[in-house]
PDB file of N, CA and C in Angstrom:
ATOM      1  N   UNK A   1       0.822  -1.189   0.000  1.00  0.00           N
ATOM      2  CA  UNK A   1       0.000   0.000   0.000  1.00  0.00           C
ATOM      3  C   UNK A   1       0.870   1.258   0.000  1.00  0.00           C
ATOM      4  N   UNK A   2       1.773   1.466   1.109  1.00  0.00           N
ATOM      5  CA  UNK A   2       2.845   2.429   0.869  1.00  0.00           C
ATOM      6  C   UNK A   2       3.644   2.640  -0.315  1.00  0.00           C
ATOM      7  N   UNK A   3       3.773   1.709  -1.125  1.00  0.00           N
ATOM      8  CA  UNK A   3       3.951   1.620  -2.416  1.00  0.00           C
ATOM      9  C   UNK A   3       3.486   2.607  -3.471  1.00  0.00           C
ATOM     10  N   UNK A   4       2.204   2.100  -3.607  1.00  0.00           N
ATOM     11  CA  UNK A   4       1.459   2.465  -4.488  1.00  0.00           C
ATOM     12  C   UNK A   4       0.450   4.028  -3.755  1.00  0.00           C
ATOM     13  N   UNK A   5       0.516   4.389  -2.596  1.00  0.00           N
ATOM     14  CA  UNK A   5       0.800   6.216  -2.248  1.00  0.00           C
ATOM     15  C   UNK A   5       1.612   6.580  -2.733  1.00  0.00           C
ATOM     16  N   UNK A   6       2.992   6.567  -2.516  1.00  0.00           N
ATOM     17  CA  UNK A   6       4.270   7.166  -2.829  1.00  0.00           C
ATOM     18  C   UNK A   6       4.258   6.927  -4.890  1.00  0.00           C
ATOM     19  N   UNK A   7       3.759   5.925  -4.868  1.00  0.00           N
ATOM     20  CA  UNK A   7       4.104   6.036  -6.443  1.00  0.00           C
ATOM     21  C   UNK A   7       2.902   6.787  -7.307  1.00  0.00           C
ATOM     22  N   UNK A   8       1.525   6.963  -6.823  1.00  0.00           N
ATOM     23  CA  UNK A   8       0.356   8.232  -6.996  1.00  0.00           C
ATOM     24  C   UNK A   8       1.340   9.567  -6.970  1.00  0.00           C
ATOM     25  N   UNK A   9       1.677   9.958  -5.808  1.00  0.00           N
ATOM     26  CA  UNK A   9       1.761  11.068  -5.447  1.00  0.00           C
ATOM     27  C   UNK A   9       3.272  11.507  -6.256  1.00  0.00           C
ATOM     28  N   UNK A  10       4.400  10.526  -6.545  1.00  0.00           N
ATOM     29  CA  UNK A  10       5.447  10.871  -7.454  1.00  0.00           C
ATOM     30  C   UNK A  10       4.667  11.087  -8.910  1.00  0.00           C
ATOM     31  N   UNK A  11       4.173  10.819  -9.108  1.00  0.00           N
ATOM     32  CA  UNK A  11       3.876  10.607 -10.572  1.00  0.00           C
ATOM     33  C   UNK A  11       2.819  11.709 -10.845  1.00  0.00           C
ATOM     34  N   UNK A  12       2.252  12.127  -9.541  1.00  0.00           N
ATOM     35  CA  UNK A  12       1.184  13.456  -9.500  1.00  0.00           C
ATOM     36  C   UNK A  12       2.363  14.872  -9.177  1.00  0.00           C
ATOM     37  N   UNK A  13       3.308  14.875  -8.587  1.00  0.00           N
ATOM     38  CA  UNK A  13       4.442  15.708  -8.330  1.00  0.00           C
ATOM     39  C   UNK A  13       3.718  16.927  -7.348  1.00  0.00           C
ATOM     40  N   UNK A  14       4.249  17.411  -6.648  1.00  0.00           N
ATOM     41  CA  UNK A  14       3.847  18.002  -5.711  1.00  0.00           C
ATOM     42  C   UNK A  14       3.166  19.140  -5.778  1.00  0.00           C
ATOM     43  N   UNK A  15       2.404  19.651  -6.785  1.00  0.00           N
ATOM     44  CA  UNK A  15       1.120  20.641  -6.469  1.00  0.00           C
ATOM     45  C   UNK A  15       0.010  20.224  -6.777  1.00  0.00           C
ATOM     46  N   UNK A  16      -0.125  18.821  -7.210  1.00  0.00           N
ATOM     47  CA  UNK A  16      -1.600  18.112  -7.525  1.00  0.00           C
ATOM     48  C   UNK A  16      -1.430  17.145  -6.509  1.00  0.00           C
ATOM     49  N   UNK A  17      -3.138  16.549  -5.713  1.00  0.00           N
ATOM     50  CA  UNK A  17      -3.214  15.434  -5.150  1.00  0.00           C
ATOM     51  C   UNK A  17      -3.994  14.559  -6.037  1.00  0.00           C
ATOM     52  N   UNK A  18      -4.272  13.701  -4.645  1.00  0.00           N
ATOM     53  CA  UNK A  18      -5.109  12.472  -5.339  1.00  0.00           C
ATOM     54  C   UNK A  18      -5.858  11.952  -4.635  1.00  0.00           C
ATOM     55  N   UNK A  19      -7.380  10.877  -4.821  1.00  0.00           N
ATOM     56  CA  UNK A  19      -7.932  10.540  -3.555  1.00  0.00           C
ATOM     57  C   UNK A  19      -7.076   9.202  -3.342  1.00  0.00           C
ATOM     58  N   UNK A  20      -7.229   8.776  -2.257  1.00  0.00           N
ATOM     59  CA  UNK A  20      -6.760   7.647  -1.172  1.00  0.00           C
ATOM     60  C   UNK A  20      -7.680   6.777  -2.158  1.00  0.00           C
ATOM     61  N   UNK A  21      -8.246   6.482  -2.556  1.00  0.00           N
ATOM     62  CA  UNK A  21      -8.990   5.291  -3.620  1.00  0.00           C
ATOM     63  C   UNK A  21      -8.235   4.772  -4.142  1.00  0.00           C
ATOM     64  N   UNK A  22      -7.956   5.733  -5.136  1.00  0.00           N
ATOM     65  CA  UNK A  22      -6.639   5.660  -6.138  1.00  0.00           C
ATOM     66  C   UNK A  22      -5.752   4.306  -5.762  1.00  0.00           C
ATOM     67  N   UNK A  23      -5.145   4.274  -4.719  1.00  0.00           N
ATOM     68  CA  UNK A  23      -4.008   3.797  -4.093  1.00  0.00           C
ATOM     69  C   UNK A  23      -4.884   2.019  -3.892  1.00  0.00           C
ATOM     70  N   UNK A  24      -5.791   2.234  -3.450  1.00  0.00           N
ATOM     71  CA  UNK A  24      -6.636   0.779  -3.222  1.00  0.00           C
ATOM     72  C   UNK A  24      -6.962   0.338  -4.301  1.00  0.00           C
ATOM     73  N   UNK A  25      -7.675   0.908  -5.457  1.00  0.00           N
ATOM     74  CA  UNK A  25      -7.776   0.334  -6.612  1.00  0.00           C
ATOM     75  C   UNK A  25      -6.709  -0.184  -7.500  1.00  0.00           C
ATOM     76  N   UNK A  26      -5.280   0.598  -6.769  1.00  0.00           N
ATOM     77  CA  UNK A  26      -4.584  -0.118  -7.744  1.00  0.00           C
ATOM     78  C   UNK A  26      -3.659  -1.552  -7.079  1.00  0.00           C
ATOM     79  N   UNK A  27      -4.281  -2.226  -5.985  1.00  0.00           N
ATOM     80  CA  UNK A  27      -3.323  -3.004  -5.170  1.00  0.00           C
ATOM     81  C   UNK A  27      -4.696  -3.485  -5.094  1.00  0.00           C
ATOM     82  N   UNK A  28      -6.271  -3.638  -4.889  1.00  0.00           N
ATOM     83  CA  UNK A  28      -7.344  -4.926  -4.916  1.00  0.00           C
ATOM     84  C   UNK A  28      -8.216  -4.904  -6.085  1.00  0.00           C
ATOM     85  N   UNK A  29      -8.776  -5.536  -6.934  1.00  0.00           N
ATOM     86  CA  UNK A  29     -10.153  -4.973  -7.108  1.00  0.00           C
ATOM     87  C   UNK A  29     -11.048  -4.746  -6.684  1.00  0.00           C
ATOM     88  N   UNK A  30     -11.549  -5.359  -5.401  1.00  0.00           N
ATOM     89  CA  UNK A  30     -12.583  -5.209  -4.265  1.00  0.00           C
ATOM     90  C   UNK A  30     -11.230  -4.247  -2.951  1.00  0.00           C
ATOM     91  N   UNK A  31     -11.640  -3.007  -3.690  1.00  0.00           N
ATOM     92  CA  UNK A  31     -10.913  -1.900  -3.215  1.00  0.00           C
ATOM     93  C   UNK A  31     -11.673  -1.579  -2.049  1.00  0.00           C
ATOM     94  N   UNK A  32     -12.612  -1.159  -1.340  1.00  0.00           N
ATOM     95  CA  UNK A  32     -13.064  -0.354  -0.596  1.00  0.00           C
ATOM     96  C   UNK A  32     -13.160  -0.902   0.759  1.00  0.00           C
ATOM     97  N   UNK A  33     -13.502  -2.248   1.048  1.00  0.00           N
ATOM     98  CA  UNK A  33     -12.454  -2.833   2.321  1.00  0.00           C
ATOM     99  C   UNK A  33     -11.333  -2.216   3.003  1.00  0.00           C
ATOM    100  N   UNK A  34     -10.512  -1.883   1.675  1.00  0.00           N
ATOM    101  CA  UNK A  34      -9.025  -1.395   2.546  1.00  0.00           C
ATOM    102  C   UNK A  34      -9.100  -0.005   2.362  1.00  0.00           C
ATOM    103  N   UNK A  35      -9.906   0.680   2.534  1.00  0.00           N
ATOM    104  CA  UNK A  35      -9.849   2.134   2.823  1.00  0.00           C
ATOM    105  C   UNK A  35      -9.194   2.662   4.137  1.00  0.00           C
ATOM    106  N   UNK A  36      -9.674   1.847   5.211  1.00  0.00           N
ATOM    107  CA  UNK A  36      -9.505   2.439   6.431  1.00  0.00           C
ATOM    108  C   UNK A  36      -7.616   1.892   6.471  1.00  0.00           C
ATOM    109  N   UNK A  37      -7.247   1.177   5.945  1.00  0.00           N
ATOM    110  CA  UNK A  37      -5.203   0.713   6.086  1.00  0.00           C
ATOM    111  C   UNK A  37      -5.036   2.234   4.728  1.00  0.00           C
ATOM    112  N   UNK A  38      -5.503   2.346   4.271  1.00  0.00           N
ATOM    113  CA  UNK A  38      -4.982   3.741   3.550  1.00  0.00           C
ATOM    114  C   UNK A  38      -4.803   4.299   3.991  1.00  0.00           C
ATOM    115  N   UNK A  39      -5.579   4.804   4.873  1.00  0.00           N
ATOM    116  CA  UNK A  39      -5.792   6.210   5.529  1.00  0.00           C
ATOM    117  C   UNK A  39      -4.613   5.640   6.662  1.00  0.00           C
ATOM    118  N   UNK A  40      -4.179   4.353   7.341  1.00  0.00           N
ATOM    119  CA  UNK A  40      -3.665   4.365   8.055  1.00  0.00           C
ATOM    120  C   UNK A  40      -2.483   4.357   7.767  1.00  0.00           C
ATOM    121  N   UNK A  41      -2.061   4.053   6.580  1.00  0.00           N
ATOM    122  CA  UNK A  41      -0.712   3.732   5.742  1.00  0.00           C
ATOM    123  C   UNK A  41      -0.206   5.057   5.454  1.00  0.00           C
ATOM    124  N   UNK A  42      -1.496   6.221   5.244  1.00  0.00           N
ATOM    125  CA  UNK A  42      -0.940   7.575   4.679  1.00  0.00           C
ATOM    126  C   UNK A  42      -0.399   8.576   5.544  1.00  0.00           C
ATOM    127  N   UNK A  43      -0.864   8.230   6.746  1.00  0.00           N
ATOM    128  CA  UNK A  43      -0.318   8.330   8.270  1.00  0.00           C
ATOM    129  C   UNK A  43       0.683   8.758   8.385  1.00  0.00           C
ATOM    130  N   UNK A  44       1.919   7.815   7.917  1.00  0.00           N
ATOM    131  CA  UNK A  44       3.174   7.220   8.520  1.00  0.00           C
ATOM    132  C   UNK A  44       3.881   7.510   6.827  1.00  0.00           C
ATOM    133  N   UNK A  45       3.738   8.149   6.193  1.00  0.00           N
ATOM    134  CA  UNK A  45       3.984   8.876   4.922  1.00  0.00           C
ATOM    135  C   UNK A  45       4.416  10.234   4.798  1.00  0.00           C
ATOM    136  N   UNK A  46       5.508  10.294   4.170  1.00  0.00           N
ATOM    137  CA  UNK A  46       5.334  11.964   3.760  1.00  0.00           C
ATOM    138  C   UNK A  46       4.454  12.299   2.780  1.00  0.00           C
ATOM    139  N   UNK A  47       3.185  12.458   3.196  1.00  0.00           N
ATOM    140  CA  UNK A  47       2.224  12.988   2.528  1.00  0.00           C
ATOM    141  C   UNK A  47       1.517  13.665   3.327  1.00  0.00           C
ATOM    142  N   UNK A  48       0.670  14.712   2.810  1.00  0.00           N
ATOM    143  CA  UNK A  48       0.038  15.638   3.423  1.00  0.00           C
ATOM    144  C   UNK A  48      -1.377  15.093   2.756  1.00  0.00           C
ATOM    145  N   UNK A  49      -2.435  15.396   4.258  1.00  0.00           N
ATOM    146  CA  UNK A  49      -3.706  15.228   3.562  1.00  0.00           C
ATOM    147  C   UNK A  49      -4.653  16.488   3.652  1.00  0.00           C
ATOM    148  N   UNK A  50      -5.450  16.442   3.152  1.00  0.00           N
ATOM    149  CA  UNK A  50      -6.623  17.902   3.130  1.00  0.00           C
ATOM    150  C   UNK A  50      -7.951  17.560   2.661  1.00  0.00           C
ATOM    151  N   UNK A  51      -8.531  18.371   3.384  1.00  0.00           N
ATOM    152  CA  UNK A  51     -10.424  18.328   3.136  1.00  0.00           C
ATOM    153  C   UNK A  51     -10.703  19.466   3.178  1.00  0.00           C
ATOM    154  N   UNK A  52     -11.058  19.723   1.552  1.00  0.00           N
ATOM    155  CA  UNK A  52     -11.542  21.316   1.145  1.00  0.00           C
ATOM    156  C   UNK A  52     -11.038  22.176   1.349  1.00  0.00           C
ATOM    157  N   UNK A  53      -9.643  21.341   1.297  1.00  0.00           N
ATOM    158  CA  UNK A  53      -8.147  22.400   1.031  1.00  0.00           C
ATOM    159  C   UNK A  53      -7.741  23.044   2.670  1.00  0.00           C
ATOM    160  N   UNK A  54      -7.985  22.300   3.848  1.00  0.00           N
ATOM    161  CA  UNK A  54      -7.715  22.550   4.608  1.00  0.00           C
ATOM    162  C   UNK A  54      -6.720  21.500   5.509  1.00  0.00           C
ATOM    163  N   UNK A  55      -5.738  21.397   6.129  1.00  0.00           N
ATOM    164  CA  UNK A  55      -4.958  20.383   6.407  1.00  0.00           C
ATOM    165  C   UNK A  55      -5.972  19.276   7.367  1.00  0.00           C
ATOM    166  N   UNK A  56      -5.580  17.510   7.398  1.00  0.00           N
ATOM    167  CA  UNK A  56      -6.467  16.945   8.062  1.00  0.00           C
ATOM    168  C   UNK A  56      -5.768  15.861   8.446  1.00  0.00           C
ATOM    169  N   UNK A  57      -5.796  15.379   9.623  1.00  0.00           N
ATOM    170  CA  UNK A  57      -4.902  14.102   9.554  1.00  0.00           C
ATOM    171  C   UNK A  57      -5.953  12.844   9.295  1.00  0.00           C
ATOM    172  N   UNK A  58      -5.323  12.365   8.185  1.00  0.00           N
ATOM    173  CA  UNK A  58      -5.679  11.593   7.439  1.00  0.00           C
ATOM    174  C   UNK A  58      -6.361   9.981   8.096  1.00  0.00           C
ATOM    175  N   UNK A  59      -6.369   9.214   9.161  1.00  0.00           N
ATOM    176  CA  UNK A  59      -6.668   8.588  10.045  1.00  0.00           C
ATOM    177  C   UNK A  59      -7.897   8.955  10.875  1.00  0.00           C
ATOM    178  N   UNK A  60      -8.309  10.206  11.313  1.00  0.00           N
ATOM    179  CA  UNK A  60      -9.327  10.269  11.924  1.00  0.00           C
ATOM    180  C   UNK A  60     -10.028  11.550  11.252  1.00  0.00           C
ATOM    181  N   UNK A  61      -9.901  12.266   9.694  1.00  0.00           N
ATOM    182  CA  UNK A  61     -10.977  12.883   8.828  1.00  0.00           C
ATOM    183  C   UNK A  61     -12.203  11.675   8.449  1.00  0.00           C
ATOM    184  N   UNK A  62     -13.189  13.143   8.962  1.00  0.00           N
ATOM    185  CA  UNK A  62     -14.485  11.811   8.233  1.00  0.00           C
ATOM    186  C   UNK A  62     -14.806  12.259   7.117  1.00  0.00           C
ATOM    187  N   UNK A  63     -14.942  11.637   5.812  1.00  0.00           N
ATOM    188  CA  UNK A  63     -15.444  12.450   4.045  1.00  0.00           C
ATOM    189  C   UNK A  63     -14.294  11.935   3.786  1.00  0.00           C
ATOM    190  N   UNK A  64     -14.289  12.694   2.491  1.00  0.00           N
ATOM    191  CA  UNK A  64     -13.313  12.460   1.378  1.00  0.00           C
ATOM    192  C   UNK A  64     -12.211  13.125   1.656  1.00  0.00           C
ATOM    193  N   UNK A  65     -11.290  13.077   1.361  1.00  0.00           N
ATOM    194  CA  UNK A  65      -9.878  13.553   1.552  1.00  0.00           C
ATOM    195  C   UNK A  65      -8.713  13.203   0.255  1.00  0.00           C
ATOM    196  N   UNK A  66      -7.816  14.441  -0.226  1.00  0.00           N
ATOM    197  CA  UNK A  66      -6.622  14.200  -1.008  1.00  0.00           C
ATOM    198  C   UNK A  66      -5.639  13.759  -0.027  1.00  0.00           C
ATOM    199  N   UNK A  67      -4.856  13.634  -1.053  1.00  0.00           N
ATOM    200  CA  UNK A  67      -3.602  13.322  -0.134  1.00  0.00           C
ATOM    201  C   UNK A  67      -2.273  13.958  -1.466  1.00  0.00           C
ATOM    202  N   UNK A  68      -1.217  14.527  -0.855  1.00  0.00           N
ATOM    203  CA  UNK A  68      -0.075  15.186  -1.765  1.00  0.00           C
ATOM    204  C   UNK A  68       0.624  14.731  -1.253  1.00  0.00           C
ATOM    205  N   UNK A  69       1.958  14.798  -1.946  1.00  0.00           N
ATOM    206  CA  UNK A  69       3.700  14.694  -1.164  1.00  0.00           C
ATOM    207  C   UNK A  69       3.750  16.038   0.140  1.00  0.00           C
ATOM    208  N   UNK A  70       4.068  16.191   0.735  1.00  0.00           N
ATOM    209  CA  UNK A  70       4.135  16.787   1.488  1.00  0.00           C
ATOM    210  C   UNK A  70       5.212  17.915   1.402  1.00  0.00           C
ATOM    211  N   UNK A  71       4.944  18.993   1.771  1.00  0.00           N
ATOM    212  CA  UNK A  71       6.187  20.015   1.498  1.00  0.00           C
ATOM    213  C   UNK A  71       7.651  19.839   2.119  1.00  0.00           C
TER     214      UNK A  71
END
């Protein structure tokens, strides 16, 4: 899973994000199970997360959330 964050967010380069989906769809096809190890995986990441462009830690935001490389 840390994998495939870090390789979203390189490949998005640091002024675009992405949702945390992203990252599950590309490691299950029955993606949405592992939502909640995303959010926990994105944690422990240099990535920054945000909800409606406001900073959020990514583990206990409720909604949707991006996630970027982190500054």
């Amino acid at each position: 899973m840390a994998h495939a964050l870090m390789t979203l967010a390189r490949e998005r380069g640091p002024d675009k994000s992405f949702c945390p989906s992203e990252a599950a769809r590309a490691v299950a096809q029955d993606w949405r199970p592992l939502m909640d190890d995303v959010r926990r995986v994105a944690a422990t990441l240099p990535l920054s997360a945000t909800q409606g462009g406001e900073p959020v830690d990514p583990e206990t935001a409720k909604g949707p959330i991006r996630l970027s490389l982190a500054p």
